[in-house]
ModelCIF file with pLDDT and N, C-alpha, C, O atoms, coordinates in Angstrom:
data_MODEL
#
_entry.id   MODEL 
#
_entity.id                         1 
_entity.type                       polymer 
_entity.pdbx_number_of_molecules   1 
#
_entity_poly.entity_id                      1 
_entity_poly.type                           'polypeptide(L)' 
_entity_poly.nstd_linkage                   no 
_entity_poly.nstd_monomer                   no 
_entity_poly.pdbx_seq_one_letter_code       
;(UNK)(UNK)(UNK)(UNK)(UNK)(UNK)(UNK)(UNK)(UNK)(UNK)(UNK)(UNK)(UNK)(UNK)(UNK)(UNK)
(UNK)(UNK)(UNK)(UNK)(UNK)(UNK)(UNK)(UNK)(UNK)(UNK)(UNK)(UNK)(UNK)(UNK)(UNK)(UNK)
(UNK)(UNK)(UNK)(UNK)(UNK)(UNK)(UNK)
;
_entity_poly.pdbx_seq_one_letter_code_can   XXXXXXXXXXXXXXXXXXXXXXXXXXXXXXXXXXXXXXX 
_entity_poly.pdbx_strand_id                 A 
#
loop_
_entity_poly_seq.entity_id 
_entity_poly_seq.num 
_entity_poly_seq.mon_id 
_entity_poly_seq.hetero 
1 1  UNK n 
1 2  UNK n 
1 3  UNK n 
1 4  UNK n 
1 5  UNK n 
1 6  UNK n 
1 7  UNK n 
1 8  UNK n 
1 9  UNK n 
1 10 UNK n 
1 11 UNK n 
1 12 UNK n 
1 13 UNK n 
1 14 UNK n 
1 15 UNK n 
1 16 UNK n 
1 17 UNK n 
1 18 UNK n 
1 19 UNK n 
1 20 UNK n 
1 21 UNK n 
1 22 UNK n 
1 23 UNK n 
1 24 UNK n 
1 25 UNK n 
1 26 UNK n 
1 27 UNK n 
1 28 UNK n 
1 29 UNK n 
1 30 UNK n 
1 31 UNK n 
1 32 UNK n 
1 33 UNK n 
1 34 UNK n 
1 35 UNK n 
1 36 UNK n 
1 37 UNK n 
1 38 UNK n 
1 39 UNK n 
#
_struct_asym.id          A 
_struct_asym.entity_id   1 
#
loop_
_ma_qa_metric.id 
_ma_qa_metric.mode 
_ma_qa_metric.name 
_ma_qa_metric.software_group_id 
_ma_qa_metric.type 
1 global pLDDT . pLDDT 
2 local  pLDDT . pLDDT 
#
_ma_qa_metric_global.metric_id      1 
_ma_qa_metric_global.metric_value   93.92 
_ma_qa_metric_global.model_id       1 
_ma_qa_metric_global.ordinal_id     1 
#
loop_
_ma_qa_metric_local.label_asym_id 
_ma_qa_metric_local.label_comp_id 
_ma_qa_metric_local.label_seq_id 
_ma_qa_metric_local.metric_id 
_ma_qa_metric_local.metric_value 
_ma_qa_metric_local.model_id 
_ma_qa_metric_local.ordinal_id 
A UNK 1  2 92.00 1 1  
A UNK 2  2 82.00 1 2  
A UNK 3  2 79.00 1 3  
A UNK 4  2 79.00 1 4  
A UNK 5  2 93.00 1 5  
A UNK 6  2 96.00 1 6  
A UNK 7  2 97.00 1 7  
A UNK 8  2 98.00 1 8  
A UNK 9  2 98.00 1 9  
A UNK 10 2 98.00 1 10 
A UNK 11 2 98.00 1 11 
A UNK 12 2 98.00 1 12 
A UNK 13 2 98.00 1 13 
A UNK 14 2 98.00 1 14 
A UNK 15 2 98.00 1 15 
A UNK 16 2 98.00 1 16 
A UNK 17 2 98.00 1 17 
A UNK 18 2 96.00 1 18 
A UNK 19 2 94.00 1 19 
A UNK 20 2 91.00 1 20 
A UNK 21 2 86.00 1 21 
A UNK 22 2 74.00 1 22 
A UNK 23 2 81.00 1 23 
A UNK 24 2 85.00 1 24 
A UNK 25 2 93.00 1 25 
A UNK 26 2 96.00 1 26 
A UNK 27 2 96.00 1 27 
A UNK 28 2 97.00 1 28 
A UNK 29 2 98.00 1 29 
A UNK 30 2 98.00 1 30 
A UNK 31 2 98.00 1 31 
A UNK 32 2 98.00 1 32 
A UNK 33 2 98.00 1 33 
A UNK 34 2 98.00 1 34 
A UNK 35 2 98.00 1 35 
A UNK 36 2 97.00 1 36 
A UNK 37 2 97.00 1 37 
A UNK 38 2 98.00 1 38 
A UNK 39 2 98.00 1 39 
#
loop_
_atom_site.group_PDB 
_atom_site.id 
_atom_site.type_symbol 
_atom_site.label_atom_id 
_atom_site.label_alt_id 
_atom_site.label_comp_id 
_atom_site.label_asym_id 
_atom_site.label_entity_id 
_atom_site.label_seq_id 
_atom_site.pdbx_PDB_ins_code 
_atom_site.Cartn_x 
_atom_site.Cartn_y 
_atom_site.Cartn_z 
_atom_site.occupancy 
_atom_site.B_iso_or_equiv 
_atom_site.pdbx_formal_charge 
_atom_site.auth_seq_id 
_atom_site.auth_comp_id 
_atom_site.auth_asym_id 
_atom_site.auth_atom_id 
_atom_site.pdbx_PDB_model_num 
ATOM 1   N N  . UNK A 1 1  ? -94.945  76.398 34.071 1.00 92.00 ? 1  UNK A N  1 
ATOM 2   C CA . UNK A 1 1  ? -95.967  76.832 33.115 1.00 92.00 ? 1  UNK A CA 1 
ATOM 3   C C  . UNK A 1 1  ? -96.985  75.744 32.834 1.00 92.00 ? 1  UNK A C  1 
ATOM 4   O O  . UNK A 1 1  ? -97.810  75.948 31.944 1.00 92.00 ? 1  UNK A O  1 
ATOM 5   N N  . UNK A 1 2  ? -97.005  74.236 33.734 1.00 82.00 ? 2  UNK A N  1 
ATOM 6   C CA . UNK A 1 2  ? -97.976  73.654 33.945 1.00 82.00 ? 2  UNK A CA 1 
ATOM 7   C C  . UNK A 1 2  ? -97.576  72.513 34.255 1.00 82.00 ? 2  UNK A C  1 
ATOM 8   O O  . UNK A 1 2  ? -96.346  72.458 34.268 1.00 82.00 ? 2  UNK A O  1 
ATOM 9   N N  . UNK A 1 3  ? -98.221  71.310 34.583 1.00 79.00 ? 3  UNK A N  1 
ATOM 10  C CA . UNK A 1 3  ? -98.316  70.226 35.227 1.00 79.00 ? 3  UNK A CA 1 
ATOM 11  C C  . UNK A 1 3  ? -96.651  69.914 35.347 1.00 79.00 ? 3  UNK A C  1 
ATOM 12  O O  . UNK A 1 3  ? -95.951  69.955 36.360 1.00 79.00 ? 3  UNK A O  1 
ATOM 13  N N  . UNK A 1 4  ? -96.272  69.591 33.967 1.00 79.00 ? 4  UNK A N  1 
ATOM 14  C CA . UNK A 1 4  ? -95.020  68.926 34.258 1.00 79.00 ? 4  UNK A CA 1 
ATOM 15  C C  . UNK A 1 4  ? -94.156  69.945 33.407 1.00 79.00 ? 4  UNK A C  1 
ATOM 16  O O  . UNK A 1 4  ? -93.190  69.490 32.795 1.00 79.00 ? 4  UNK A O  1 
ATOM 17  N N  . UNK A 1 5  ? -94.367  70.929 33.351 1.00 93.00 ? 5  UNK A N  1 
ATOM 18  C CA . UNK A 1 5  ? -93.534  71.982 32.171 1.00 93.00 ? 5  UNK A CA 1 
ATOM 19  C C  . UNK A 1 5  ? -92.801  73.079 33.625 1.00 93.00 ? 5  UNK A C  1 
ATOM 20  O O  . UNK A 1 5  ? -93.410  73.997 34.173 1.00 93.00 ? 5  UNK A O  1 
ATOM 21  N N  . UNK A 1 6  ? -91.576  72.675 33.910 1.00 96.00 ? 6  UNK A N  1 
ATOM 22  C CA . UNK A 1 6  ? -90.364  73.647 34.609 1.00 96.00 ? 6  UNK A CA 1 
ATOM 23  C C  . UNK A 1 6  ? -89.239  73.870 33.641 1.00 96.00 ? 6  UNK A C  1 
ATOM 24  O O  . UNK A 1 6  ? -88.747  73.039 32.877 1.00 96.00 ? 6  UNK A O  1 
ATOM 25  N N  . UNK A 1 7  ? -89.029  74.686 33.746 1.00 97.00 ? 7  UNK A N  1 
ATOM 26  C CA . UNK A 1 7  ? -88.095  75.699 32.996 1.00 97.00 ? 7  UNK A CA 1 
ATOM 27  C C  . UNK A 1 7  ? -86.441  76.476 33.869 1.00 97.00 ? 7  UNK A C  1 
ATOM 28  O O  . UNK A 1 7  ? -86.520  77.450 34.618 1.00 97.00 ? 7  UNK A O  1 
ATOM 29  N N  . UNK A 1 8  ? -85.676  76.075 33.677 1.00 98.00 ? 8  UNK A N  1 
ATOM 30  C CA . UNK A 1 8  ? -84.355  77.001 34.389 1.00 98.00 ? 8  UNK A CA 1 
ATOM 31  C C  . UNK A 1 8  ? -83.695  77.558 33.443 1.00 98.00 ? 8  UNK A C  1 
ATOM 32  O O  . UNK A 1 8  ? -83.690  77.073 32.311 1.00 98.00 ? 8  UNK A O  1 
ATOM 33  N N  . UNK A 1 9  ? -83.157  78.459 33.698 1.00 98.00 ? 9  UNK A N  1 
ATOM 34  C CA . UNK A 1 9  ? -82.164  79.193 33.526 1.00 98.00 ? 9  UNK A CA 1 
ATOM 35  C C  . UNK A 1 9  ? -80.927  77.966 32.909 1.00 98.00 ? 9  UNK A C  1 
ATOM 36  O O  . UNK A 1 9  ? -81.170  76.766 33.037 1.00 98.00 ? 9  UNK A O  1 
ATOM 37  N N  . UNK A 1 10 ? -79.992  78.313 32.436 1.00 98.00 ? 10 UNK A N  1 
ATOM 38  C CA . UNK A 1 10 ? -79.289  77.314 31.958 1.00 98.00 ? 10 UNK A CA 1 
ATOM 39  C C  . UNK A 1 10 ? -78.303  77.193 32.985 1.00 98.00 ? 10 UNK A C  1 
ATOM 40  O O  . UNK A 1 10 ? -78.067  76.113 33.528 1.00 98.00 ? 10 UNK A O  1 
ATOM 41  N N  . UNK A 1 11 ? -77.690  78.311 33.287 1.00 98.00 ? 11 UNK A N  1 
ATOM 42  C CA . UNK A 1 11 ? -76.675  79.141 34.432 1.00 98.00 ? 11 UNK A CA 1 
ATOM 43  C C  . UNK A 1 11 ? -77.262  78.309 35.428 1.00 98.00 ? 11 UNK A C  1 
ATOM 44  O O  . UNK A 1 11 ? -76.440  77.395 35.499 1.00 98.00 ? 11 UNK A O  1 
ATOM 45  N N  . UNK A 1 12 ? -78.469  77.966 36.513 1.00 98.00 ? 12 UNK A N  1 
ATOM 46  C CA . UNK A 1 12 ? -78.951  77.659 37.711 1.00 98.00 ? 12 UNK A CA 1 
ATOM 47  C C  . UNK A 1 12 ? -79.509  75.886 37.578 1.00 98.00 ? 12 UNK A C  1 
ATOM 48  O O  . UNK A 1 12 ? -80.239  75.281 38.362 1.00 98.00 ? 12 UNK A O  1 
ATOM 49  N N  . UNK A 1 13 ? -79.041  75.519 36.655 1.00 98.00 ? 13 UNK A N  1 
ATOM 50  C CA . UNK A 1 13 ? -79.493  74.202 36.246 1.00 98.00 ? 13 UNK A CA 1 
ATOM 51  C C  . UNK A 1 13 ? -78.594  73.150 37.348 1.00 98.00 ? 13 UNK A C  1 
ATOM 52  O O  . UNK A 1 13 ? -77.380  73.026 37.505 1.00 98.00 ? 13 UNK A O  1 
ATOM 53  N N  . UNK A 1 14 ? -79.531  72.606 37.882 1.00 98.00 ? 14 UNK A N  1 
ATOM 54  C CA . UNK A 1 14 ? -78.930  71.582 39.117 1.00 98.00 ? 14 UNK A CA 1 
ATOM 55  C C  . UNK A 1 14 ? -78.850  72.488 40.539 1.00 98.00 ? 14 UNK A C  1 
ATOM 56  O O  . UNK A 1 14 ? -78.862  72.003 41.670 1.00 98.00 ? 14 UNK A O  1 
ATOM 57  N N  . UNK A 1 15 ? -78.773  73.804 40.234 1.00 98.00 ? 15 UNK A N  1 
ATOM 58  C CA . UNK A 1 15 ? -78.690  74.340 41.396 1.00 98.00 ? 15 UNK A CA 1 
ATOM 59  C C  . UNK A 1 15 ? -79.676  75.067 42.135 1.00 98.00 ? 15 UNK A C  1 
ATOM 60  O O  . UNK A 1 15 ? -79.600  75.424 43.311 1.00 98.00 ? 15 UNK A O  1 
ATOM 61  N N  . UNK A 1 16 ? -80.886  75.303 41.085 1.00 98.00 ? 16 UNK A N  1 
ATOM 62  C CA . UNK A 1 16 ? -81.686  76.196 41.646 1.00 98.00 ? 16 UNK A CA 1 
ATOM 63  C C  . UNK A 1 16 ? -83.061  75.368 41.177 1.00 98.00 ? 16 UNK A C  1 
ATOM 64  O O  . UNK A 1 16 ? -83.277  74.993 40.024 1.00 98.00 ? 16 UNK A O  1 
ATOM 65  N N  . UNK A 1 17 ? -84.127  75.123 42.564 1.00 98.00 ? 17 UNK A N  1 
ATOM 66  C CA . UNK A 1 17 ? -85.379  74.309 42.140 1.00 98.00 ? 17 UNK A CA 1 
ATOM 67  C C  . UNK A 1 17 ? -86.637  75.066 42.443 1.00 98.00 ? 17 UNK A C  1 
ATOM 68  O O  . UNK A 1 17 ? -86.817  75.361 43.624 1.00 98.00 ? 17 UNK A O  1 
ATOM 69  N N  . UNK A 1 18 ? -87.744  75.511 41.355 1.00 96.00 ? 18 UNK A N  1 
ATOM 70  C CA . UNK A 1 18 ? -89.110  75.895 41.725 1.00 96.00 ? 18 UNK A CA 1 
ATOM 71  C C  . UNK A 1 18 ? -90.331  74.902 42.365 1.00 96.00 ? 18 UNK A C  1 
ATOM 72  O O  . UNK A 1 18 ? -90.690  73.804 41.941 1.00 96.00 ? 18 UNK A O  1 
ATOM 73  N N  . UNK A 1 19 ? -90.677  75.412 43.147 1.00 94.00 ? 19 UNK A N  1 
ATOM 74  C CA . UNK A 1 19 ? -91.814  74.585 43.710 1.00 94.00 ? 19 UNK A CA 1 
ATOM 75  C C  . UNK A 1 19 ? -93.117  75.355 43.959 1.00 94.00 ? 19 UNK A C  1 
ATOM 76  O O  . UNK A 1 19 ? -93.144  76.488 43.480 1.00 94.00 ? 19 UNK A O  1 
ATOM 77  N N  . UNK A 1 20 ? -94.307  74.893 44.691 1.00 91.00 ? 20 UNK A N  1 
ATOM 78  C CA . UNK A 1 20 ? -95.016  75.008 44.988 1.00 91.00 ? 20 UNK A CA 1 
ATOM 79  C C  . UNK A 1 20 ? -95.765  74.656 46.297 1.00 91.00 ? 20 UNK A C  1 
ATOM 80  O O  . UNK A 1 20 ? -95.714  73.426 46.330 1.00 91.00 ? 20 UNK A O  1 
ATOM 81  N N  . UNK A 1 21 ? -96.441  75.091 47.404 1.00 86.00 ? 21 UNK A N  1 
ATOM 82  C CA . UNK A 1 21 ? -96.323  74.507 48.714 1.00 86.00 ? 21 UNK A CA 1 
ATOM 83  C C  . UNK A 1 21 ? -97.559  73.854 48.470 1.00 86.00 ? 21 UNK A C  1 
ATOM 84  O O  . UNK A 1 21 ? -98.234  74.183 47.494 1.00 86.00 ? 21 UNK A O  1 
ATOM 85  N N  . UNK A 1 22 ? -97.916  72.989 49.230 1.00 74.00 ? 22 UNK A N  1 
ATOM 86  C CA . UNK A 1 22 ? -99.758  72.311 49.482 1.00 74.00 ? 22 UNK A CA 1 
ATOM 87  C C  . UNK A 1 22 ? -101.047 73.190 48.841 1.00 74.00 ? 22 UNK A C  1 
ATOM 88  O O  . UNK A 1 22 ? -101.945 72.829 48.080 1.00 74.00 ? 22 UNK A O  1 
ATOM 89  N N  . UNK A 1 23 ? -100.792 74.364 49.405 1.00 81.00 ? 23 UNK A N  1 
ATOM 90  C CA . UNK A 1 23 ? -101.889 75.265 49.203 1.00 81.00 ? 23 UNK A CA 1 
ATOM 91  C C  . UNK A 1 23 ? -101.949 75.740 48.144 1.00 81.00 ? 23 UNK A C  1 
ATOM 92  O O  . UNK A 1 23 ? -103.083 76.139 47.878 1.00 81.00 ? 23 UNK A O  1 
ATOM 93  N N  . UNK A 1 24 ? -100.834 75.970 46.976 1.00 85.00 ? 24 UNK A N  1 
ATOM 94  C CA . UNK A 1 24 ? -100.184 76.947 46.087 1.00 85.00 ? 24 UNK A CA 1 
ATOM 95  C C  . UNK A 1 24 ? -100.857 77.816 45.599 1.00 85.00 ? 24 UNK A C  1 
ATOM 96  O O  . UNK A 1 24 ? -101.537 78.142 44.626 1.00 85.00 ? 24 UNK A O  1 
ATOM 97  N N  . UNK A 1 25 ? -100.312 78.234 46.968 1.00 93.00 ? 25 UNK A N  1 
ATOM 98  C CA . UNK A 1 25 ? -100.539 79.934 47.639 1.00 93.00 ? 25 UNK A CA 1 
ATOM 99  C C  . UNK A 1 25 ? -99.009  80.471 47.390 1.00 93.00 ? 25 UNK A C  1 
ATOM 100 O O  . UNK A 1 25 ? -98.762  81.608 46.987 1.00 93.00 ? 25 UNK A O  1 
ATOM 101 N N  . UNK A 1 26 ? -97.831  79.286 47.750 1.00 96.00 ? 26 UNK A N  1 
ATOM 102 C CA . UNK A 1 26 ? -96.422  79.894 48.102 1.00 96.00 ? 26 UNK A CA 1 
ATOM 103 C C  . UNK A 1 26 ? -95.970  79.333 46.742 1.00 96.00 ? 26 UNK A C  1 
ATOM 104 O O  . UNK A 1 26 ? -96.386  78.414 46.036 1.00 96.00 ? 26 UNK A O  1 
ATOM 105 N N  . UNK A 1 27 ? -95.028  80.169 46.641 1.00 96.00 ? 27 UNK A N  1 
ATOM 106 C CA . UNK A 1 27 ? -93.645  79.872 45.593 1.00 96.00 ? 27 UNK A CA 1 
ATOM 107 C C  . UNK A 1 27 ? -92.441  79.428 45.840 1.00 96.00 ? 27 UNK A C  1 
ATOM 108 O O  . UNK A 1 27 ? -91.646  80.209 46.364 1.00 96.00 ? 27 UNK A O  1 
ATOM 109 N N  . UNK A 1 28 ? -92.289  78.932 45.724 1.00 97.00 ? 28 UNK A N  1 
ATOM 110 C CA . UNK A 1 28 ? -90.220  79.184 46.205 1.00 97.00 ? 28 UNK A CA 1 
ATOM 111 C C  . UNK A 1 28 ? -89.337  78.805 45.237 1.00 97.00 ? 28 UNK A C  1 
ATOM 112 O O  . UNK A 1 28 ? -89.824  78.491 44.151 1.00 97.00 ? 28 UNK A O  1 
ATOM 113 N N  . UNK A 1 29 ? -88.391  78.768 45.346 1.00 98.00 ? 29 UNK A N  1 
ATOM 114 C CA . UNK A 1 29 ? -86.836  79.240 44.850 1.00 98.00 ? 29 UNK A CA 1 
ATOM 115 C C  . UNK A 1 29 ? -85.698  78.401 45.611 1.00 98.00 ? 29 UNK A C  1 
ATOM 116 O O  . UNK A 1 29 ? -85.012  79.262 46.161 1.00 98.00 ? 29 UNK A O  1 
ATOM 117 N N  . UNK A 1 30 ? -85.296  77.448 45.836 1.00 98.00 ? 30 UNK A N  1 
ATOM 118 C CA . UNK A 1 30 ? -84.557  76.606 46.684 1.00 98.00 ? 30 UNK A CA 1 
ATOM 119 C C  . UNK A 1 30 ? -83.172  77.063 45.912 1.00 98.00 ? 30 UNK A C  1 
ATOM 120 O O  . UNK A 1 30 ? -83.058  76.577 44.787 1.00 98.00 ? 30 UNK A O  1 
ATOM 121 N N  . UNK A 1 31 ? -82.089  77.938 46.357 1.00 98.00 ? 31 UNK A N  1 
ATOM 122 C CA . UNK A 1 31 ? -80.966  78.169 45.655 1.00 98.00 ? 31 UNK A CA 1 
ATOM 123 C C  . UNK A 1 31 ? -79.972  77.563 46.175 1.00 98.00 ? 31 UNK A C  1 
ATOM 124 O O  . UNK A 1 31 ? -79.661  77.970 47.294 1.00 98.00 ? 31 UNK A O  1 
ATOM 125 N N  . UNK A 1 32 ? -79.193  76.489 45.625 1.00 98.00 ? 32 UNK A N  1 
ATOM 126 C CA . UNK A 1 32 ? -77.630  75.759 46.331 1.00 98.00 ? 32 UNK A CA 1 
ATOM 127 C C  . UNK A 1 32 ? -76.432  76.037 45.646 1.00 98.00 ? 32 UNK A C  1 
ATOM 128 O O  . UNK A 1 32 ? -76.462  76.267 44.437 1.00 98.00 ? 32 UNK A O  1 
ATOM 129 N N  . UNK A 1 33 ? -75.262  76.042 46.358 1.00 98.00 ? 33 UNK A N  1 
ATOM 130 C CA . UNK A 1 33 ? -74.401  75.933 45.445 1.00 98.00 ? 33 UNK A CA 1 
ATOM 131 C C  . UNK A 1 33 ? -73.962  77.626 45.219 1.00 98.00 ? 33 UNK A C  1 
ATOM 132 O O  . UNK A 1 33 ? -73.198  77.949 44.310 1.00 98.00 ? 33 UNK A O  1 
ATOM 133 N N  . UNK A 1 34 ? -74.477  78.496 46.046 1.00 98.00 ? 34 UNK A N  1 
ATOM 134 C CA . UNK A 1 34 ? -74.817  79.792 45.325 1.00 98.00 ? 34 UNK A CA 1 
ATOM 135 C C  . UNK A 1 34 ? -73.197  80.068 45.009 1.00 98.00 ? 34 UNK A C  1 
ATOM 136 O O  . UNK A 1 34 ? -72.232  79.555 45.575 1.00 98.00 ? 34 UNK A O  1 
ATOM 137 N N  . UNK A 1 35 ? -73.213  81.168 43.785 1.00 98.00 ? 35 UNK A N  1 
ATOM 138 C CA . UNK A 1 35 ? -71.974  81.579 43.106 1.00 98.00 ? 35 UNK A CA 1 
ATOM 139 C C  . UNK A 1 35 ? -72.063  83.455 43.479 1.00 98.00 ? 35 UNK A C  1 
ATOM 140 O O  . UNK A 1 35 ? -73.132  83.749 44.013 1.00 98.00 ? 35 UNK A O  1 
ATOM 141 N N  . UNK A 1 36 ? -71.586  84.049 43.370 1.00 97.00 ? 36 UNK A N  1 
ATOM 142 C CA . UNK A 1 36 ? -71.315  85.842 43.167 1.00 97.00 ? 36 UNK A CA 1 
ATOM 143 C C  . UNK A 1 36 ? -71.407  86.253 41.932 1.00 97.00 ? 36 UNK A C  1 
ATOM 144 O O  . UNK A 1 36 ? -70.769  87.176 41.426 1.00 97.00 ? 36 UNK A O  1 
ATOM 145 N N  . UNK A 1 37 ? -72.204  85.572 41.427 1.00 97.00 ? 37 UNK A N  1 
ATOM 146 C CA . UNK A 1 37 ? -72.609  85.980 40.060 1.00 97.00 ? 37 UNK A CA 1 
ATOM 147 C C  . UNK A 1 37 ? -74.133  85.364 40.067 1.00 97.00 ? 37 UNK A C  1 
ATOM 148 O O  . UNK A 1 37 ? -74.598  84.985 38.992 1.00 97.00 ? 37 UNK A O  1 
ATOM 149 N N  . UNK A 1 38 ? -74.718  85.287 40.968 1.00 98.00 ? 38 UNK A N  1 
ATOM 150 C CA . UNK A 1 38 ? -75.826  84.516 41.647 1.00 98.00 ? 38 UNK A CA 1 
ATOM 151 C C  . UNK A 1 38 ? -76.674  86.301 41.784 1.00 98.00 ? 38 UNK A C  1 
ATOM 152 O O  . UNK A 1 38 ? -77.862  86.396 41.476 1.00 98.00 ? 38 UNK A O  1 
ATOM 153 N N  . UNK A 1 39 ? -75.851  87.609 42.283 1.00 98.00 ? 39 UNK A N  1 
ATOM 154 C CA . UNK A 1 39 ? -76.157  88.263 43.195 1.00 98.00 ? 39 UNK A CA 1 
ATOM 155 C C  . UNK A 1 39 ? -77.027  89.132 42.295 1.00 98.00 ? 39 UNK A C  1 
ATOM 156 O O  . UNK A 1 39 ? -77.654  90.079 42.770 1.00 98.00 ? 39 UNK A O  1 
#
């Protein structure tokens, strides 16, 4: 929600990272660690 303001989930904390590519054009979602309660 801006320069240095990222936000997680409490649940995905350490495991899940938002980014932005060069262009930010793209989004992503880097998910590790995934759980079945992930789904």
């Amino acid at each position: 929600t801006g320069p240095n303001r990222i936000n997680y989930l409490e649940s995905v904390k350490g495991r899940f990272a938002i980014s932005r590519d060069n262009t930010e054009t793209t989004l992503y979602l880097q998910m590790s660690s995934l759980k079945p309660e992930d789904t």
